[in-house]
N, C-alpha and C. Protein backbone atom coordinates (compact mmCIF):
# COMPACT_ATOMS: atom_id res chain seq x y z
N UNK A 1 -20.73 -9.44 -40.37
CA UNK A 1 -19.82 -10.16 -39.48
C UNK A 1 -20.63 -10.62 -38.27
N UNK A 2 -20.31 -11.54 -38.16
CA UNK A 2 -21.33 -12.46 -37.16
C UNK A 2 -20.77 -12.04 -35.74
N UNK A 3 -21.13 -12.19 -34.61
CA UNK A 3 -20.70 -12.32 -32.92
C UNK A 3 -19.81 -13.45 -33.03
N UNK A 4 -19.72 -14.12 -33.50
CA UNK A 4 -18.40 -15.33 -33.33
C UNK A 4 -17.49 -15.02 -34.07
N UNK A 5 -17.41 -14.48 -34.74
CA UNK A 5 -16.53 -14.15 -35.93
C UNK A 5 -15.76 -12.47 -35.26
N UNK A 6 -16.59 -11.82 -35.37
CA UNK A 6 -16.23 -10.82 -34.02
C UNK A 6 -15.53 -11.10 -33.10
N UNK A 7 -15.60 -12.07 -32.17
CA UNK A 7 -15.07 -12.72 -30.96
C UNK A 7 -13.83 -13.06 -31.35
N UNK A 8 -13.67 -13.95 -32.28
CA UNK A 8 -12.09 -14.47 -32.94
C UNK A 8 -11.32 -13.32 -33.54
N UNK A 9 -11.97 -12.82 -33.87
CA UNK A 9 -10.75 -11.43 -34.07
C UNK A 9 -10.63 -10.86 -33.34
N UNK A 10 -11.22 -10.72 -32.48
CA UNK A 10 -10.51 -9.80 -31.02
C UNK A 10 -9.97 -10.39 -30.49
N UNK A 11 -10.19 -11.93 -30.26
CA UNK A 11 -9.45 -12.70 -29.52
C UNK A 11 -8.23 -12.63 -30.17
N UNK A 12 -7.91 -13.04 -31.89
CA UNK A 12 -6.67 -12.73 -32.13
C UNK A 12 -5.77 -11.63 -32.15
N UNK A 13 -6.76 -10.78 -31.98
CA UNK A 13 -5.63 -9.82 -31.58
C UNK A 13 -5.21 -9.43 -30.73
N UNK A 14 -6.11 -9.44 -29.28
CA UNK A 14 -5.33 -9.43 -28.24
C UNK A 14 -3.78 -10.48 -27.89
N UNK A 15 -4.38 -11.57 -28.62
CA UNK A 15 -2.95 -12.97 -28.78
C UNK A 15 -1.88 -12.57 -29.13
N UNK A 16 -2.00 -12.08 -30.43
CA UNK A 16 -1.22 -11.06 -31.42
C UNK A 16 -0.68 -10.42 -30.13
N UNK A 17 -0.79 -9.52 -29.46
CA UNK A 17 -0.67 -8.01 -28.67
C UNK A 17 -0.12 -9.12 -27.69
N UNK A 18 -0.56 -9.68 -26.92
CA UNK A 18 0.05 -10.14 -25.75
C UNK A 18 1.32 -10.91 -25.98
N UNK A 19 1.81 -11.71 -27.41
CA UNK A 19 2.66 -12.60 -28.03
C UNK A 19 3.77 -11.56 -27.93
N UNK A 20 3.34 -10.48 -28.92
CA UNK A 20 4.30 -9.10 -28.69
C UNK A 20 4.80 -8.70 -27.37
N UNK A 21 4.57 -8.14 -26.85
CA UNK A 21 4.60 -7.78 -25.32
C UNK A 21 5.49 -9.12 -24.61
N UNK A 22 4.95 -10.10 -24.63
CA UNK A 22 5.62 -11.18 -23.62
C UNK A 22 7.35 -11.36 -24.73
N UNK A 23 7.45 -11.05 -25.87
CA UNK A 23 8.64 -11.18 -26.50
C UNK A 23 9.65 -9.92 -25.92
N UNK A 24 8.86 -8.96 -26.02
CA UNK A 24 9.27 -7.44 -25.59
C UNK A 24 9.90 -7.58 -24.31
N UNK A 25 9.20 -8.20 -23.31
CA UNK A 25 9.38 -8.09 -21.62
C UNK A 25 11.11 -9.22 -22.11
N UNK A 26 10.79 -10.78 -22.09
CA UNK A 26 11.36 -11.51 -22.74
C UNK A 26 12.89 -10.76 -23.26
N UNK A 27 12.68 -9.90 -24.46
CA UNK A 27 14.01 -9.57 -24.29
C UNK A 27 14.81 -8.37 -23.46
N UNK A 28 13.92 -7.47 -22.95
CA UNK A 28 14.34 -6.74 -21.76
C UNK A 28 14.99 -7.94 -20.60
N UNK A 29 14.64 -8.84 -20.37
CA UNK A 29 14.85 -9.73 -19.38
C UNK A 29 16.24 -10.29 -19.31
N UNK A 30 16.65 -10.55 -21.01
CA UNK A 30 17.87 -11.50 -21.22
C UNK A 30 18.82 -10.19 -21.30
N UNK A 31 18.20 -8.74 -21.41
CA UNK A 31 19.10 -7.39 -21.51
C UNK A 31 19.73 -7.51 -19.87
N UNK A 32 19.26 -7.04 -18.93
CA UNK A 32 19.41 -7.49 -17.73
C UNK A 32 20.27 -8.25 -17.38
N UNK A 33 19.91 -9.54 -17.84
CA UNK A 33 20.87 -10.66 -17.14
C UNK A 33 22.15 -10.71 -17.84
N UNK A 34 22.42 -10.16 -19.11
CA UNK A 34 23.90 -10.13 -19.96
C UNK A 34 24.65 -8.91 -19.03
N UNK A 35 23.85 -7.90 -18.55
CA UNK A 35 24.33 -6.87 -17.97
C UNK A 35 24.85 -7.05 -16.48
N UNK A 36 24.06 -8.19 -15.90
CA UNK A 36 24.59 -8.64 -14.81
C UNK A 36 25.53 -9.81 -14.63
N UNK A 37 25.57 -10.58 -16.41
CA UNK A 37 26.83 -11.51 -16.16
C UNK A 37 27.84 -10.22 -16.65
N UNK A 38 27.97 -9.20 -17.26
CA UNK A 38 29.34 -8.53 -17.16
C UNK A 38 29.63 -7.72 -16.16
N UNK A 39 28.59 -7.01 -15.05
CA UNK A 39 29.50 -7.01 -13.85
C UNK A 39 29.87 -8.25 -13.43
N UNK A 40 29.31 -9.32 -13.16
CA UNK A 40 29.57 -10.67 -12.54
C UNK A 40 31.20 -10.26 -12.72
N UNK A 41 31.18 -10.61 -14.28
CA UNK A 41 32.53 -11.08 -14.71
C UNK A 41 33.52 -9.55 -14.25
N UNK A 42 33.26 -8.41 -14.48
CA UNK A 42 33.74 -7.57 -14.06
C UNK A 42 34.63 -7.28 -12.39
N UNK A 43 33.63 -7.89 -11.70
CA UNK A 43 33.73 -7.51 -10.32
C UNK A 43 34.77 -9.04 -10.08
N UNK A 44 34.81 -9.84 -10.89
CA UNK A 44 35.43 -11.60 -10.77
C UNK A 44 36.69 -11.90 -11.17
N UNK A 45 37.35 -10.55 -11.99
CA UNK A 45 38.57 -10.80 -12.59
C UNK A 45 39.40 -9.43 -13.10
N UNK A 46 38.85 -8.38 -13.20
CA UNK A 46 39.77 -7.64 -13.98
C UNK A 46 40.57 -6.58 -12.23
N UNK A 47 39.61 -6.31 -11.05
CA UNK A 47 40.54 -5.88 -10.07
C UNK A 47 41.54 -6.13 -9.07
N UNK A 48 41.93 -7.50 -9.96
CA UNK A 48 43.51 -7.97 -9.06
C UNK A 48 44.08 -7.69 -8.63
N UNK A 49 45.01 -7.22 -7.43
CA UNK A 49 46.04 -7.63 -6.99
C UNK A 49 45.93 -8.49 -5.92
N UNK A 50 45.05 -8.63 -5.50
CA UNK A 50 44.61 -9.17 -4.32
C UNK A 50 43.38 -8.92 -3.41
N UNK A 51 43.16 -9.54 -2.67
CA UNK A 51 41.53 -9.48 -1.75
C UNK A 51 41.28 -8.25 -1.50
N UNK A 52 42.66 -7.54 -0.44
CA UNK A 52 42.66 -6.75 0.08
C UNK A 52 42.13 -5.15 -1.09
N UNK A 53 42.89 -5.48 -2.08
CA UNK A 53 42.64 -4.26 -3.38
C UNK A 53 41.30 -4.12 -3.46
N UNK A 54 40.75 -5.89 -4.31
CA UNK A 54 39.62 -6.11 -4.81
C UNK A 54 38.67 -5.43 -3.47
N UNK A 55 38.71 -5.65 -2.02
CA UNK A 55 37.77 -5.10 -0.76
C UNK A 55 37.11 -3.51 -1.32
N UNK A 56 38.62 -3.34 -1.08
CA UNK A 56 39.28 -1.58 -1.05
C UNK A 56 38.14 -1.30 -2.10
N UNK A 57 38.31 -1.59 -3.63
CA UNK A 57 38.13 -0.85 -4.53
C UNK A 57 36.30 -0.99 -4.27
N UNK A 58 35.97 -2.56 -3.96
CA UNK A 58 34.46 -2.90 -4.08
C UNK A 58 33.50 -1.75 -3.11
N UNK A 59 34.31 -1.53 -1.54
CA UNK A 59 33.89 -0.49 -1.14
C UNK A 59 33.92 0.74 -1.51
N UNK A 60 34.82 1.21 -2.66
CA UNK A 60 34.56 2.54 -2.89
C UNK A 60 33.67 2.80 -3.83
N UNK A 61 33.23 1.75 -4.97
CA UNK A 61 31.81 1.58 -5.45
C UNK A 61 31.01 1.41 -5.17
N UNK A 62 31.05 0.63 -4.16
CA UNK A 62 29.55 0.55 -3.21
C UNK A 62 29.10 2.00 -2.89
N UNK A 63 30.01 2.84 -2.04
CA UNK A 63 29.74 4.08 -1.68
C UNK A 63 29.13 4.84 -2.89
N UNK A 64 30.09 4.89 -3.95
CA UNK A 64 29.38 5.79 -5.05
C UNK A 64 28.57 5.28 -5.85
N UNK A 65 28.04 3.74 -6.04
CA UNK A 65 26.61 3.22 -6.42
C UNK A 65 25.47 3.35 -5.73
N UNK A 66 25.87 4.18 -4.40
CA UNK A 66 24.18 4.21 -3.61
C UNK A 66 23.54 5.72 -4.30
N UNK A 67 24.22 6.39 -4.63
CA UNK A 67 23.57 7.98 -5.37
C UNK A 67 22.85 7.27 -6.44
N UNK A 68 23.62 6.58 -7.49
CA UNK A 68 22.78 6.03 -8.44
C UNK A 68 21.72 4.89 -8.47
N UNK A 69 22.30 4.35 -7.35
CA UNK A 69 21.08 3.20 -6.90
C UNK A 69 19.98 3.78 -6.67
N UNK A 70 19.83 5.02 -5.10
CA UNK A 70 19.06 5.75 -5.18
C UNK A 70 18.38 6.49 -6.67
N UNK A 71 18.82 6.63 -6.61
CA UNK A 71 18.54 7.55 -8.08
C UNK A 71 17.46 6.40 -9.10
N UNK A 72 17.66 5.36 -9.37
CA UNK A 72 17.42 4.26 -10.42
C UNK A 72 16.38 4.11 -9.65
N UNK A 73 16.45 3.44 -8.31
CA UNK A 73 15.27 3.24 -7.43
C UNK A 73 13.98 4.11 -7.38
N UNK A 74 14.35 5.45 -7.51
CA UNK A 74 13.06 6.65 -8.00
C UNK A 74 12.48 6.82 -9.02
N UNK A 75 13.48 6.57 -9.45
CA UNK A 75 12.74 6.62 -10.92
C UNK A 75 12.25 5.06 -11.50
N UNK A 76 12.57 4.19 -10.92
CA UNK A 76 11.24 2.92 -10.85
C UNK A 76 10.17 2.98 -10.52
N UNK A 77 10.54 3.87 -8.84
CA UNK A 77 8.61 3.96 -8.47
C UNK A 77 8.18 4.84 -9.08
N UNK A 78 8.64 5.77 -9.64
CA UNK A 78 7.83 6.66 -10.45
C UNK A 78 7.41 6.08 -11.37
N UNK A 79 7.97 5.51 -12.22
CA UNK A 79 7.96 4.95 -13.10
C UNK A 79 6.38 3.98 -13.01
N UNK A 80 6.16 3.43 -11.41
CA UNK A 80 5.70 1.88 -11.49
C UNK A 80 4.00 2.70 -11.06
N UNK A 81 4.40 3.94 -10.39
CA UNK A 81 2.97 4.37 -9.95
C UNK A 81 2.68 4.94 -11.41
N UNK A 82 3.42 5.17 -12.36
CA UNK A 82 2.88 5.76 -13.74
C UNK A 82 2.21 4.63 -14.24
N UNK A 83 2.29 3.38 -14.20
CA UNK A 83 2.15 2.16 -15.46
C UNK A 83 1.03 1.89 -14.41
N UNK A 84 0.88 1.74 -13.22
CA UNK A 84 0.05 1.17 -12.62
C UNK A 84 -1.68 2.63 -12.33
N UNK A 85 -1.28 3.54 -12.95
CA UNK A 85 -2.44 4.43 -12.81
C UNK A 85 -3.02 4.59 -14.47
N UNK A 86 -1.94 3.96 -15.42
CA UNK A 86 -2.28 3.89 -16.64
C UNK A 86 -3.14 2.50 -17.24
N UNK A 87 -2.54 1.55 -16.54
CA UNK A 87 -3.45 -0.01 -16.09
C UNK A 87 -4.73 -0.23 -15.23
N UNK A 88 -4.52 0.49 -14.44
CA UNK A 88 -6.00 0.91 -13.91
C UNK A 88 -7.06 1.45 -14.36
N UNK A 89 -6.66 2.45 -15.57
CA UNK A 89 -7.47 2.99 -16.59
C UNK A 89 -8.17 2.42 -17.30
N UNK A 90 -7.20 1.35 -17.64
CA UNK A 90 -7.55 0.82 -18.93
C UNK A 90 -8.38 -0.17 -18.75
N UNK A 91 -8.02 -0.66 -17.36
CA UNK A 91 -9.56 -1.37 -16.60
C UNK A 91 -10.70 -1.23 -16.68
N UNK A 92 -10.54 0.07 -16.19
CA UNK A 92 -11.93 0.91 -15.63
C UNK A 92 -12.54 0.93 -17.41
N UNK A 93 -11.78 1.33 -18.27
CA UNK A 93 -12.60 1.91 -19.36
C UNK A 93 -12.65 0.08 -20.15
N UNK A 94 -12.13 -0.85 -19.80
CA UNK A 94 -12.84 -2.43 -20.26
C UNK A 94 -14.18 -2.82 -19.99
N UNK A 95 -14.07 -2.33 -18.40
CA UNK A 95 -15.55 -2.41 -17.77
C UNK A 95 -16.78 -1.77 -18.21
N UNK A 96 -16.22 -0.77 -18.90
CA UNK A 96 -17.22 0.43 -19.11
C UNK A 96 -17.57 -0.26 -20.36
N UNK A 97 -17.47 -0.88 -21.19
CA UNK A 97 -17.41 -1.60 -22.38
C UNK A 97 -18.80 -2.10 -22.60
N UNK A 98 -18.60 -2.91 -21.27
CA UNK A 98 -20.20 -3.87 -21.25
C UNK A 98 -21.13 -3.45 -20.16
N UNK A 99 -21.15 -2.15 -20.49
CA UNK A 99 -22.41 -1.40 -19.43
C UNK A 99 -23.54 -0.82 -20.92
N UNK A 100 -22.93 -0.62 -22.07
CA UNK A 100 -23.94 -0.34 -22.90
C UNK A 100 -24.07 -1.04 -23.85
N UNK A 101 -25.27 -1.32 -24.32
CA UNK A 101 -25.65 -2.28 -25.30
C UNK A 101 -26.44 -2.01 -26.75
N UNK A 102 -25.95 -1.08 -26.77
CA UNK A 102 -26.39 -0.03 -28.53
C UNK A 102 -24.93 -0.88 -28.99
N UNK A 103 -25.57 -1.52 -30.39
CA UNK A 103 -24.14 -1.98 -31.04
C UNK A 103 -22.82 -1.17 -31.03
N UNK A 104 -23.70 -0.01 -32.55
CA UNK A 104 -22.01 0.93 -32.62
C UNK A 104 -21.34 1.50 -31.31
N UNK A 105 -22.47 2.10 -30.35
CA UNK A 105 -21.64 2.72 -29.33
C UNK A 105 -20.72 1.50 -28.46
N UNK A 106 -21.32 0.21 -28.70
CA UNK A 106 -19.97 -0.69 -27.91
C UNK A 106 -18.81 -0.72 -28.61
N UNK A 107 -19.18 -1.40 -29.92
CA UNK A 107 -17.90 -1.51 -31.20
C UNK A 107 -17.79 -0.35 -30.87
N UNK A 108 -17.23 1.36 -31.11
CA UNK A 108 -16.90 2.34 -30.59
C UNK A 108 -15.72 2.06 -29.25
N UNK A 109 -16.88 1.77 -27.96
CA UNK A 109 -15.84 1.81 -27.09
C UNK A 109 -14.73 0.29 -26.90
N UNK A 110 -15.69 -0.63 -27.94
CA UNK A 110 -14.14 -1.25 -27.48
C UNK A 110 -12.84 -1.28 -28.88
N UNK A 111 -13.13 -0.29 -29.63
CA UNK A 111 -12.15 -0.03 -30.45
C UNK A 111 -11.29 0.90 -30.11
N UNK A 112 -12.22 1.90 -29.01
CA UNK A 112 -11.69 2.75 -27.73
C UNK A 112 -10.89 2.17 -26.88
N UNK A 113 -10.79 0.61 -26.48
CA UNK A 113 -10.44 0.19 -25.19
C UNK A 113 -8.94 -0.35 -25.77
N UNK A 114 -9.29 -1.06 -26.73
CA UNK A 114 -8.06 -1.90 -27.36
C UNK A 114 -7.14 -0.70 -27.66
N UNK A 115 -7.40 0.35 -28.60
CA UNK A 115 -6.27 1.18 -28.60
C UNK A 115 -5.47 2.14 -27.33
N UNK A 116 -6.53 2.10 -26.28
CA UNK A 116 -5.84 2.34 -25.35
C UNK A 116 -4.93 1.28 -24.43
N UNK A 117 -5.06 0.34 -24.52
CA UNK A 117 -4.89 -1.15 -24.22
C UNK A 117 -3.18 -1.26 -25.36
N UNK A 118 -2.89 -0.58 -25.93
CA UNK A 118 -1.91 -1.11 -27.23
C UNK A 118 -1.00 0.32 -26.56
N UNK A 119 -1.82 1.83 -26.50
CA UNK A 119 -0.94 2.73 -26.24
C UNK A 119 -0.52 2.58 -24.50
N UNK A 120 -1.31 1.79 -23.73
CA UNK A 120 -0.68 1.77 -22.45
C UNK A 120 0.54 0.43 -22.35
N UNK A 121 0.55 -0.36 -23.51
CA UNK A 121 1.50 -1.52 -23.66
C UNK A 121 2.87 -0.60 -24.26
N UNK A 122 2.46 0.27 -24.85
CA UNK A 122 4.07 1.31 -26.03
C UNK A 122 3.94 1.69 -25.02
N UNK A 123 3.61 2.32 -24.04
CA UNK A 123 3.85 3.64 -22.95
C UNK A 123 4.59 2.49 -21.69
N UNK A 124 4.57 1.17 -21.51
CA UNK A 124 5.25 0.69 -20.43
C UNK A 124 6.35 0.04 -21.54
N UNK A 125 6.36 -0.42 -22.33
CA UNK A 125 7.49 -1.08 -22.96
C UNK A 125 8.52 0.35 -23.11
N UNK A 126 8.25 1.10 -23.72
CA UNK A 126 8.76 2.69 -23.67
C UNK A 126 9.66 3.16 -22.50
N UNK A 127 9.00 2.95 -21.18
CA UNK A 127 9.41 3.84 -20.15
C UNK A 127 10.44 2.34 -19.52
N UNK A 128 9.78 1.12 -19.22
CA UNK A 128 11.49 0.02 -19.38
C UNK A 128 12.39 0.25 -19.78
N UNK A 129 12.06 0.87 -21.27
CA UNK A 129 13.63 1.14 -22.07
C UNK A 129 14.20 2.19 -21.48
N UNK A 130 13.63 2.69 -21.54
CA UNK A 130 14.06 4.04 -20.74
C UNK A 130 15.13 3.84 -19.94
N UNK A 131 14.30 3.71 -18.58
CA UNK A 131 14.82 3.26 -17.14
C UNK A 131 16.02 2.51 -17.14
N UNK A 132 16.11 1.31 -18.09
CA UNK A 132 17.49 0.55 -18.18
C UNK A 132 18.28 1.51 -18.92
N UNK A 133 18.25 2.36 -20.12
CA UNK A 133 19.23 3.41 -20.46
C UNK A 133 19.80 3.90 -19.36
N UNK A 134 18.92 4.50 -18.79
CA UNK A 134 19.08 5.10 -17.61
C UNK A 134 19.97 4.56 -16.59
N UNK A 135 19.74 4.01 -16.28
CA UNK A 135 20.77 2.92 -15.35
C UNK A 135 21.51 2.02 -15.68
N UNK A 136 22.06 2.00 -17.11
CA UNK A 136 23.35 1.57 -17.82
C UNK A 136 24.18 2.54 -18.40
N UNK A 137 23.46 3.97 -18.40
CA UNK A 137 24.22 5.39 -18.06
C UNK A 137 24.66 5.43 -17.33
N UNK A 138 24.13 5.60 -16.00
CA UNK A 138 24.97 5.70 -14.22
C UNK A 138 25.66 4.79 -14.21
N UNK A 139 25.58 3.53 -14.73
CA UNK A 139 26.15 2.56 -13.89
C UNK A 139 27.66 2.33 -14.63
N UNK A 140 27.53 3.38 -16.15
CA UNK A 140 28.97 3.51 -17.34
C UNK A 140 29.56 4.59 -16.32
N UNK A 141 29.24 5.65 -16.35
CA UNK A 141 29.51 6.34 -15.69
C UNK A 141 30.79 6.49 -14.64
N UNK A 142 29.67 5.36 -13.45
CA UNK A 142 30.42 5.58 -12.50
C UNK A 142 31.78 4.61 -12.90
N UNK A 143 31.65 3.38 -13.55
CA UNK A 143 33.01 2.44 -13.59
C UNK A 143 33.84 3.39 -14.68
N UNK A 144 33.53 4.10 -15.74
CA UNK A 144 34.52 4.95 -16.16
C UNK A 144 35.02 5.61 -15.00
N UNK A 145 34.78 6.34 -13.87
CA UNK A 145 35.31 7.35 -12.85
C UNK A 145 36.05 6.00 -12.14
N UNK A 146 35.50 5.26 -11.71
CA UNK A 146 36.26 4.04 -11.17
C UNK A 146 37.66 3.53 -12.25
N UNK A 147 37.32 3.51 -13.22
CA UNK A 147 38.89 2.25 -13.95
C UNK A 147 39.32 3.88 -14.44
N UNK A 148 39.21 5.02 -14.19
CA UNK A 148 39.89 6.36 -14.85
C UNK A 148 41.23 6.15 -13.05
N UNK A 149 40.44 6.36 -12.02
CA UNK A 149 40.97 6.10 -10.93
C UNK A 149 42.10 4.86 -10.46
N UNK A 150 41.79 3.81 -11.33
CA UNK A 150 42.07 2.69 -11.31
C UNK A 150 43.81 2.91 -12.20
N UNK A 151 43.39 3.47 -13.41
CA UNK A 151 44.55 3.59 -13.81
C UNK A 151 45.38 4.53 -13.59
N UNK A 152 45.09 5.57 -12.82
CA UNK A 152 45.98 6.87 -11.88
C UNK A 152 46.91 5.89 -11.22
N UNK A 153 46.05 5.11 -10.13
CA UNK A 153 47.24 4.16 -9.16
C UNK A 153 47.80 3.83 -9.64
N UNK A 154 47.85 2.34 -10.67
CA UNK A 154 48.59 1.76 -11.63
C UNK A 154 49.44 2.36 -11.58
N UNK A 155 49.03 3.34 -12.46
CA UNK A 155 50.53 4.78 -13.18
C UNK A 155 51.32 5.11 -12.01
N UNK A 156 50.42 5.22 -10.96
CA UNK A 156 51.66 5.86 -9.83
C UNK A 156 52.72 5.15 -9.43
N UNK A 157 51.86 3.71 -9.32
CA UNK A 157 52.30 2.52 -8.79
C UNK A 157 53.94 2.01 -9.85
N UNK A 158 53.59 2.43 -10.78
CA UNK A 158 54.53 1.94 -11.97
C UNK A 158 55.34 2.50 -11.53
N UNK A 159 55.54 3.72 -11.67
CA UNK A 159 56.42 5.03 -11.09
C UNK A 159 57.03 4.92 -10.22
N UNK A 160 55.80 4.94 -9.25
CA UNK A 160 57.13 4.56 -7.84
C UNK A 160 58.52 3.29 -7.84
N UNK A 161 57.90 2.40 -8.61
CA UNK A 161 58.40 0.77 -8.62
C UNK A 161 59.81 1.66 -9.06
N UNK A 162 60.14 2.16 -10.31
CA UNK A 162 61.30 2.62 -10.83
C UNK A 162 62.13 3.22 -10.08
């Protein structure tokens, strides 16, 4: 196998790897935004009776979305100093690549580099998924405790009317 021929297959596979990944991010992205047109729509129509209700109720979620906001927010930066000390690695050991010039020991390290390069791409696509579980847990959570509350009044409200 020739050095050019070499070259094109690594090149394709990093293409390969990065094609993946940018689809991956890509649909995490459109996950997100469906999740934020159904609060949209959530917060836009289902707590009627009026401004004053819709205020009422928006402030009492606000209050109990800052625990989980907090909460989501920590576990991002954790999250971001993890991916970013695992990317730094994978730097450092690219560089290290073309400091030696014995064939096998390069082929070696950069068959070394790419698979670490593929397990630090599963280890951030991984911990995204995560994190959005995570914070489409809290965020079920809390609107179950909210529309559980929601329908107490109702009920009372019914009640009293009679």
């Amino acid at each position: 196998m020739t050095a050019t021929e070499t070259t094109k297959m690594m090149t394709d596979m990093f293409t390969q790897a990065t094609d993946g990944f940018n689809k991956t991010m890509s649909t995490g992205i459109e996950f997100q935004q469906q999740v934020g047109k159904f609060w949209g729509d959530a917060f836009g129509g289902s707590f009627g009776q009026g401004f004053d209700d819709f205020r009422t109720q928006f402030e009492k979620m606000g209050k109990e979305a800052a625990p989980t906001a907090r909460k989501n927010l920590e576990q991002f930066h954790h999250m971001f100093d993890e991916q970013s000390k695992q990317t730094l690695d994978s730097l450092r050991r690219t560089f290290e690549v073309g400091t030696n010039f014995d064939t096998n020991t390069m082929l070696d390290q950069t068959m070394k580099m790419w698979q670490n390069s593929f397990d630090t791409m599963r280890s951030n696509v991984d911990a995204m998924a995560k994190a959005n579980v995570e914070m489409l847990d809290g965020m079920c959570s809390m609107t179950q405790k909210n529309c559980a509350t929601n329908g107490q009044k109702t009920q009372q409200g019914k009640s009293s009317a009679k």
